[in-house]
PDB file of N, CA and C in Angstrom:
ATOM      1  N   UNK A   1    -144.013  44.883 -58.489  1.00  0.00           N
ATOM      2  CA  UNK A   1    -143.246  45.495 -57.429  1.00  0.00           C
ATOM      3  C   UNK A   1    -141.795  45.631 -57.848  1.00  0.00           C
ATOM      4  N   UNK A   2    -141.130  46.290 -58.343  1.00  0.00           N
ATOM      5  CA  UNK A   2    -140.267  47.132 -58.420  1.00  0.00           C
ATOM      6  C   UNK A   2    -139.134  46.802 -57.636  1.00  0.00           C
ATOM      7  N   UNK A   3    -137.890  46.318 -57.578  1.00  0.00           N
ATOM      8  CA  UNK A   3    -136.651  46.193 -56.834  1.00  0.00           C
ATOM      9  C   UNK A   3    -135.419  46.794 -57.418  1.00  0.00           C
ATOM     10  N   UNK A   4    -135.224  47.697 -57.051  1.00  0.00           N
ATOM     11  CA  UNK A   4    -134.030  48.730 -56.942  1.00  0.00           C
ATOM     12  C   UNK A   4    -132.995  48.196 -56.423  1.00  0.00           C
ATOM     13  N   UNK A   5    -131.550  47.960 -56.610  1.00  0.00           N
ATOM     14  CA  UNK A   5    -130.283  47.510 -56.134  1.00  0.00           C
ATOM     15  C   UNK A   5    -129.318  48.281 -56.660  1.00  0.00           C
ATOM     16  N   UNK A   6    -129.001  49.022 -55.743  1.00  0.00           N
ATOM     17  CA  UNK A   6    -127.705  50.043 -56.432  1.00  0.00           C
ATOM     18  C   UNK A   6    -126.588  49.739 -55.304  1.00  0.00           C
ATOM     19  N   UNK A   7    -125.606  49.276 -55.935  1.00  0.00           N
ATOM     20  CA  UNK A   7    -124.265  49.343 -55.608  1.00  0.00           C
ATOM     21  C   UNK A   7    -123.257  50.555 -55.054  1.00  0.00           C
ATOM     22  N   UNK A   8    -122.527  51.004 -54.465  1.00  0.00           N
ATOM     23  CA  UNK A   8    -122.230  51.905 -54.302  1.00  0.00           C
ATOM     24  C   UNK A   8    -120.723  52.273 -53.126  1.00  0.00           C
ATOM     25  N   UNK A   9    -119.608  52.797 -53.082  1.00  0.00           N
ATOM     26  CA  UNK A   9    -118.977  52.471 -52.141  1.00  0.00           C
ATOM     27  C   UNK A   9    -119.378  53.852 -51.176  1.00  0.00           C
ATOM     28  N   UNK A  10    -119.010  52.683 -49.989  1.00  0.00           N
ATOM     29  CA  UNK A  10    -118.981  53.152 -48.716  1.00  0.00           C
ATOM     30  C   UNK A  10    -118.662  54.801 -48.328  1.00  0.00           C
ATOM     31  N   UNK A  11    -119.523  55.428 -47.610  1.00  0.00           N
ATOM     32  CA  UNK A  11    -119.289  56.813 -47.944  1.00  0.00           C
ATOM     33  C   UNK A  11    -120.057  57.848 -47.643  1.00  0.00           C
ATOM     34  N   UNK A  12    -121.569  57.615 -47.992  1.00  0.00           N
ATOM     35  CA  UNK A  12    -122.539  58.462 -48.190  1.00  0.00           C
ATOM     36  C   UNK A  12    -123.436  58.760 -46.799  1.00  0.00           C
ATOM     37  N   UNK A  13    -123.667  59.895 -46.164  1.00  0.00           N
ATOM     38  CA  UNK A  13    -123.994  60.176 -44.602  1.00  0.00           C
ATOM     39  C   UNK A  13    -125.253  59.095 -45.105  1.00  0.00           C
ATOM     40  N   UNK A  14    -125.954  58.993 -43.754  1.00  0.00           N
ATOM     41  CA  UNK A  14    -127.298  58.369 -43.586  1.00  0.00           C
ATOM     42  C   UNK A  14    -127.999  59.515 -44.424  1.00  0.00           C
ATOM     43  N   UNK A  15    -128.284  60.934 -44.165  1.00  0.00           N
ATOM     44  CA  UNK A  15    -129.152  61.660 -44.897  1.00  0.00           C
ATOM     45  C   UNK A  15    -128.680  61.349 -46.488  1.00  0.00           C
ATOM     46  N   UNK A  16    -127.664  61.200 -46.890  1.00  0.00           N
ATOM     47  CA  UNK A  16    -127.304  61.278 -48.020  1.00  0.00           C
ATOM     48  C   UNK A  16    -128.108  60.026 -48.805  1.00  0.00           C
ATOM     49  N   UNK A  17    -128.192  58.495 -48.379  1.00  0.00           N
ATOM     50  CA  UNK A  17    -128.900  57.424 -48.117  1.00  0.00           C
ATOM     51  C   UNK A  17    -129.976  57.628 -48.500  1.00  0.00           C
ATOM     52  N   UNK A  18    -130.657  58.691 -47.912  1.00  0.00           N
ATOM     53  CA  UNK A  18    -132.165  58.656 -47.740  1.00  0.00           C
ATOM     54  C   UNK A  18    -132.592  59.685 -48.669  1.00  0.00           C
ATOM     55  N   UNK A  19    -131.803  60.741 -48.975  1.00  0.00           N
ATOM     56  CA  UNK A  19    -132.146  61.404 -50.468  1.00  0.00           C
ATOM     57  C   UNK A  19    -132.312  60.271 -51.768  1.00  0.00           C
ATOM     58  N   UNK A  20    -130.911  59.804 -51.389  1.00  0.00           N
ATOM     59  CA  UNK A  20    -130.853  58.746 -53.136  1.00  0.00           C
ATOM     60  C   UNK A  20    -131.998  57.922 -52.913  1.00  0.00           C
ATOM     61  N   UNK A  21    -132.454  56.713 -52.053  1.00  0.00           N
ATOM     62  CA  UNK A  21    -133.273  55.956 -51.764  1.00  0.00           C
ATOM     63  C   UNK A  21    -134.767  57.095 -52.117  1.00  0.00           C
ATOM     64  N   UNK A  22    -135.074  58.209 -51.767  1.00  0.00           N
ATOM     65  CA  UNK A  22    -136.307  58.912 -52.122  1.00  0.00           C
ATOM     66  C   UNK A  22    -135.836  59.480 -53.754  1.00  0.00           C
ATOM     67  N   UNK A  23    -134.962  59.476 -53.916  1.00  0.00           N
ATOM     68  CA  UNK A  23    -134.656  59.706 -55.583  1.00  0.00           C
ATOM     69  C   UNK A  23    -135.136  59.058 -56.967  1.00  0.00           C
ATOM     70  N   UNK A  24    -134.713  57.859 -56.103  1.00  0.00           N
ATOM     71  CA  UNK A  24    -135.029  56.441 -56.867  1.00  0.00           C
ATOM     72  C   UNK A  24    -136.183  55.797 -57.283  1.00  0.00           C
ATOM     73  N   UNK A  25    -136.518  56.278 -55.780  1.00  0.00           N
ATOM     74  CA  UNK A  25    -138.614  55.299 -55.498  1.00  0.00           C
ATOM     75  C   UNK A  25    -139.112  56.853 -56.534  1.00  0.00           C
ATOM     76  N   UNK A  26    -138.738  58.032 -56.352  1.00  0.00           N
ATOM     77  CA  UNK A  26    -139.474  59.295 -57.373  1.00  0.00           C
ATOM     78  C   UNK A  26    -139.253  58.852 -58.729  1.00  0.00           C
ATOM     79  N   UNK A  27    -138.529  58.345 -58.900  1.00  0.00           N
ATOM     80  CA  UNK A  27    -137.878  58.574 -60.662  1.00  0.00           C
ATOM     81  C   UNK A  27    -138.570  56.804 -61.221  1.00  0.00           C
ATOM     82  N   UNK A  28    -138.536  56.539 -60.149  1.00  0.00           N
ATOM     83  CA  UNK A  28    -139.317  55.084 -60.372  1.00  0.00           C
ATOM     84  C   UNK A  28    -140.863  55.053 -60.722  1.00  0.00           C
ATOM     85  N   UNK A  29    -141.358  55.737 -59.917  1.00  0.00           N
ATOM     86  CA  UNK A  29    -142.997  55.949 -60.171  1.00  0.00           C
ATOM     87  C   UNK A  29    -143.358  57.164 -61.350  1.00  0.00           C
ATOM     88  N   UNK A  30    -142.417  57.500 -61.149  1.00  0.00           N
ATOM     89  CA  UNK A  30    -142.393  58.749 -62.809  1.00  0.00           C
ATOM     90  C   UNK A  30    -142.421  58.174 -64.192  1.00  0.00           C
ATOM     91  N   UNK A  31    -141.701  57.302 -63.772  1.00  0.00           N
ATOM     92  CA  UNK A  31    -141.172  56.567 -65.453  1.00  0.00           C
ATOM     93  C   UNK A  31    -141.929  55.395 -65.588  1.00  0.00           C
ATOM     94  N   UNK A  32    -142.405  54.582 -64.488  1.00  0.00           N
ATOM     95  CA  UNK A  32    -143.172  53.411 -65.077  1.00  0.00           C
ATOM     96  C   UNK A  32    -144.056  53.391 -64.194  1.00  0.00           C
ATOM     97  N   UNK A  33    -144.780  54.469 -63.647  1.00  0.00           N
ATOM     98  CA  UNK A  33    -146.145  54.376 -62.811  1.00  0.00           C
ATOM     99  C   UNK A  33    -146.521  53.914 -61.543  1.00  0.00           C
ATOM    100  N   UNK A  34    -145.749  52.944 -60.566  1.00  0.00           N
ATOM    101  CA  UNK A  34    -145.512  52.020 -59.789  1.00  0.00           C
ATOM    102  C   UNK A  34    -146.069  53.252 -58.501  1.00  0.00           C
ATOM    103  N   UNK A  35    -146.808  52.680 -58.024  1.00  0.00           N
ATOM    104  CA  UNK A  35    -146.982  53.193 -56.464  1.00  0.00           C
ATOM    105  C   UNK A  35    -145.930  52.941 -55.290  1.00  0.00           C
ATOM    106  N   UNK A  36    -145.919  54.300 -54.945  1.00  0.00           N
ATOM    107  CA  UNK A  36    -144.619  54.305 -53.820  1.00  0.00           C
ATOM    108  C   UNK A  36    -144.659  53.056 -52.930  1.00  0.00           C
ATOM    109  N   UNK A  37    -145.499  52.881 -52.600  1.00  0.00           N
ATOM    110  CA  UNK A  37    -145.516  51.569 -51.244  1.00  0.00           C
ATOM    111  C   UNK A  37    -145.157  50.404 -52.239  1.00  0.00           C
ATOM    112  N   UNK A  38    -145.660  50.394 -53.203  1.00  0.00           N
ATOM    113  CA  UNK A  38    -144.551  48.988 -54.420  1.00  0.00           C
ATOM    114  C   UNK A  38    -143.187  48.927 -54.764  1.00  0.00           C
ATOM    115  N   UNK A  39    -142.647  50.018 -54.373  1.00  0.00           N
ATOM    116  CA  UNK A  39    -141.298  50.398 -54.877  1.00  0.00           C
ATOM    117  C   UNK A  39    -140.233  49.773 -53.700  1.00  0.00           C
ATOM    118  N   UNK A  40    -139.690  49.182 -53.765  1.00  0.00           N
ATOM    119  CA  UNK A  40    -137.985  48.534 -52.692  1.00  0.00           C
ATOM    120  C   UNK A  40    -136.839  48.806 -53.433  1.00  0.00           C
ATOM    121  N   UNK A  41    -136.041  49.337 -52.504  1.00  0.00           N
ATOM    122  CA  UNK A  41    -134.667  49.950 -53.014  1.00  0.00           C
ATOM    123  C   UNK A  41    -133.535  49.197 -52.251  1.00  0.00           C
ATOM    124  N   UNK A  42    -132.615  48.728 -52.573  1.00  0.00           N
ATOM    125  CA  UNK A  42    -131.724  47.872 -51.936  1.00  0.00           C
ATOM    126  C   UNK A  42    -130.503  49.150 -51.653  1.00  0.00           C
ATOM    127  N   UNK A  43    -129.888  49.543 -50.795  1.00  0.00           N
ATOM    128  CA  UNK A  43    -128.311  49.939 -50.743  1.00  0.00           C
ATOM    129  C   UNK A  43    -127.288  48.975 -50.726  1.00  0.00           C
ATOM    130  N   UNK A  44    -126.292  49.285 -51.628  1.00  0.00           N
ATOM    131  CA  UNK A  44    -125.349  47.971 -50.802  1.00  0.00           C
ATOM    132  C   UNK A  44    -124.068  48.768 -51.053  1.00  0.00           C
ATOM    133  N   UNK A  45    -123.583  48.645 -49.602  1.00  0.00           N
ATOM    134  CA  UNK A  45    -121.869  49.561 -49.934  1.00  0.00           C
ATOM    135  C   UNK A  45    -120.725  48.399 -49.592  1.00  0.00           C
ATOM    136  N   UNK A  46    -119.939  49.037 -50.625  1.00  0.00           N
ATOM    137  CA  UNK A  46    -119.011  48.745 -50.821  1.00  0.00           C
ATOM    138  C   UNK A  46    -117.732  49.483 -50.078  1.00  0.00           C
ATOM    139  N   UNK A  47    -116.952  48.705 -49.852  1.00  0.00           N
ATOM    140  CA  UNK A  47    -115.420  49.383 -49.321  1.00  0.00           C
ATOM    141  C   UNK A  47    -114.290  49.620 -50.729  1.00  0.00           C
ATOM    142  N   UNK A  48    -113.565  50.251 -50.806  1.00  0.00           N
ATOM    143  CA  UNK A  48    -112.905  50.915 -51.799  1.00  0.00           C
ATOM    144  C   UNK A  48    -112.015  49.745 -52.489  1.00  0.00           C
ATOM    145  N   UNK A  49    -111.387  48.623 -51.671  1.00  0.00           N
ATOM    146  CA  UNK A  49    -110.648  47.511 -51.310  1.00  0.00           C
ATOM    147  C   UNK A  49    -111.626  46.647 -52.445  1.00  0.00           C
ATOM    148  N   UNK A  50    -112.916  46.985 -52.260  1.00  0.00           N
ATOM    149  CA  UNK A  50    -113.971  46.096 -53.212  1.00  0.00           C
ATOM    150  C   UNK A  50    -113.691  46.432 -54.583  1.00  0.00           C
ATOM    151  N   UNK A  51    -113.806  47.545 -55.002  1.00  0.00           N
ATOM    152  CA  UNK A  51    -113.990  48.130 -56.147  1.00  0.00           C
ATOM    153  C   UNK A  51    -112.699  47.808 -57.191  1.00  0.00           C
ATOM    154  N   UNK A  52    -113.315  48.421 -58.512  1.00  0.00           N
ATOM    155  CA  UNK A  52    -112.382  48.693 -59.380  1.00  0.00           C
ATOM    156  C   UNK A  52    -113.048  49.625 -60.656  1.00  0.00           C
ATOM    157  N   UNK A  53    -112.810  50.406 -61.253  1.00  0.00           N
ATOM    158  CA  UNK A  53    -112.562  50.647 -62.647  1.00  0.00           C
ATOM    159  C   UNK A  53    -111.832  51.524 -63.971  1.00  0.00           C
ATOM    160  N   UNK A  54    -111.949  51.498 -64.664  1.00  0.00           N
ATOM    161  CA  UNK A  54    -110.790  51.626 -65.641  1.00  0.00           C
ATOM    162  C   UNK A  54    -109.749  50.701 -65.453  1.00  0.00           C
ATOM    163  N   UNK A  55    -109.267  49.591 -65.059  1.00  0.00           N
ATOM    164  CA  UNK A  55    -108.579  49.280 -64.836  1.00  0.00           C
ATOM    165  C   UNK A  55    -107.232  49.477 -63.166  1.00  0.00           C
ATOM    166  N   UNK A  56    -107.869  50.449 -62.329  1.00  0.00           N
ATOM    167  CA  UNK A  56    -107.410  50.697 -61.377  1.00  0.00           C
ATOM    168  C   UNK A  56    -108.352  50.108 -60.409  1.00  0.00           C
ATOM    169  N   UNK A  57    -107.578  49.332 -59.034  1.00  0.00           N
ATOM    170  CA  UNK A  57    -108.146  48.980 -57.772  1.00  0.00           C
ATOM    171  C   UNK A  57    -108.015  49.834 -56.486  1.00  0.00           C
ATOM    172  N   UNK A  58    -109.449  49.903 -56.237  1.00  0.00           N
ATOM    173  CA  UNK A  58    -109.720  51.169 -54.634  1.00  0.00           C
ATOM    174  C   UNK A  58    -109.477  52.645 -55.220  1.00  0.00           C
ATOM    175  N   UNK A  59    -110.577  52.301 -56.378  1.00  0.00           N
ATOM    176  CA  UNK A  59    -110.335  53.950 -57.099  1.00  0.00           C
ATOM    177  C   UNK A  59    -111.564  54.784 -56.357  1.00  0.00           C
ATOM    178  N   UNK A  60    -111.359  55.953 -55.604  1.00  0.00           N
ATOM    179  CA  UNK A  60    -112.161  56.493 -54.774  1.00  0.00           C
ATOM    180  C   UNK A  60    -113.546  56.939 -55.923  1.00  0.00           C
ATOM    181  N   UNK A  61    -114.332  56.221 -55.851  1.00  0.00           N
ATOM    182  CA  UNK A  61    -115.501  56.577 -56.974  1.00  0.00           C
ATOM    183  C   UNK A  61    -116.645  57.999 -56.568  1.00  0.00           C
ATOM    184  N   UNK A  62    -116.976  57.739 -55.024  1.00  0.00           N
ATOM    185  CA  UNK A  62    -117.566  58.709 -54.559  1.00  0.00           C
ATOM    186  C   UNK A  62    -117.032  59.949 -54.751  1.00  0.00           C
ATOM    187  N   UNK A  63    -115.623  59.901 -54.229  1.00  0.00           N
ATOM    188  CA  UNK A  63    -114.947  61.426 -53.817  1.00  0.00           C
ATOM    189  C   UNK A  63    -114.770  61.700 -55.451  1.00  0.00           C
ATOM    190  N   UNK A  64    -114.601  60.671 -56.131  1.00  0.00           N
ATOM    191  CA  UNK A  64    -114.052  61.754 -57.222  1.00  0.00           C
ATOM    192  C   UNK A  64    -115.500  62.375 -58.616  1.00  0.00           C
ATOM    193  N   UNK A  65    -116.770  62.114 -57.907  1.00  0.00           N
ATOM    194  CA  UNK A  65    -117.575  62.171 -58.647  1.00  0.00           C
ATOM    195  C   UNK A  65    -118.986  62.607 -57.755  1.00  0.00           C
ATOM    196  N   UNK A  66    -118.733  64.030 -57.218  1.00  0.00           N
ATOM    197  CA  UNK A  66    -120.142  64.279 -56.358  1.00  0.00           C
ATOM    198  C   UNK A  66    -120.855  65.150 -57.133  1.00  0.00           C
ATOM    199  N   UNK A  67    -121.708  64.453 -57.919  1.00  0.00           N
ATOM    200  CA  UNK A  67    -123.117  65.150 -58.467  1.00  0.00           C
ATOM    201  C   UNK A  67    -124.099  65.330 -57.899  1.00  0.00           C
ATOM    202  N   UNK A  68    -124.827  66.633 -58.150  1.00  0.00           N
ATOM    203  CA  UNK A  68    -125.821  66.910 -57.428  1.00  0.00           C
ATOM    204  C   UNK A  68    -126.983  67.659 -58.253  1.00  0.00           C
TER     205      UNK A  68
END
């Protein structure tokens, strides 16, 4: 059974949520076979206040990186 935990800051609508979460459990059973009902995906958001990288703190990660 399969546990997914993606990190992420604070941000993303509920639909937005529920694309990535069906993204994940897809790309999950693609690549290593796992039946959907085996698959758990964790969200966990973060506030900007949390974050860091490159060396900068409350670097807007979402806004500055919307792939689709």
């Amino acid at each position: 059974m399969p546990l997914i935990q993606c990190d992420l800051e604070v941000g993303l609508t509920n639909d937005e949520k529920r694309d990535l979460v069906h993204r994940i459990m897809k790309a999950t059973h693609e690549t290593i076979g796992s039946a959907y009902e085996h698959i758990n995906v964790v969200l966990r958001e973060h506030p900007p206040s949390n974050l860091g990288e490159a060396g900068e703190v409350e670097r807007r990660l979402i806004s500055s990186c919307r792939c689709r």
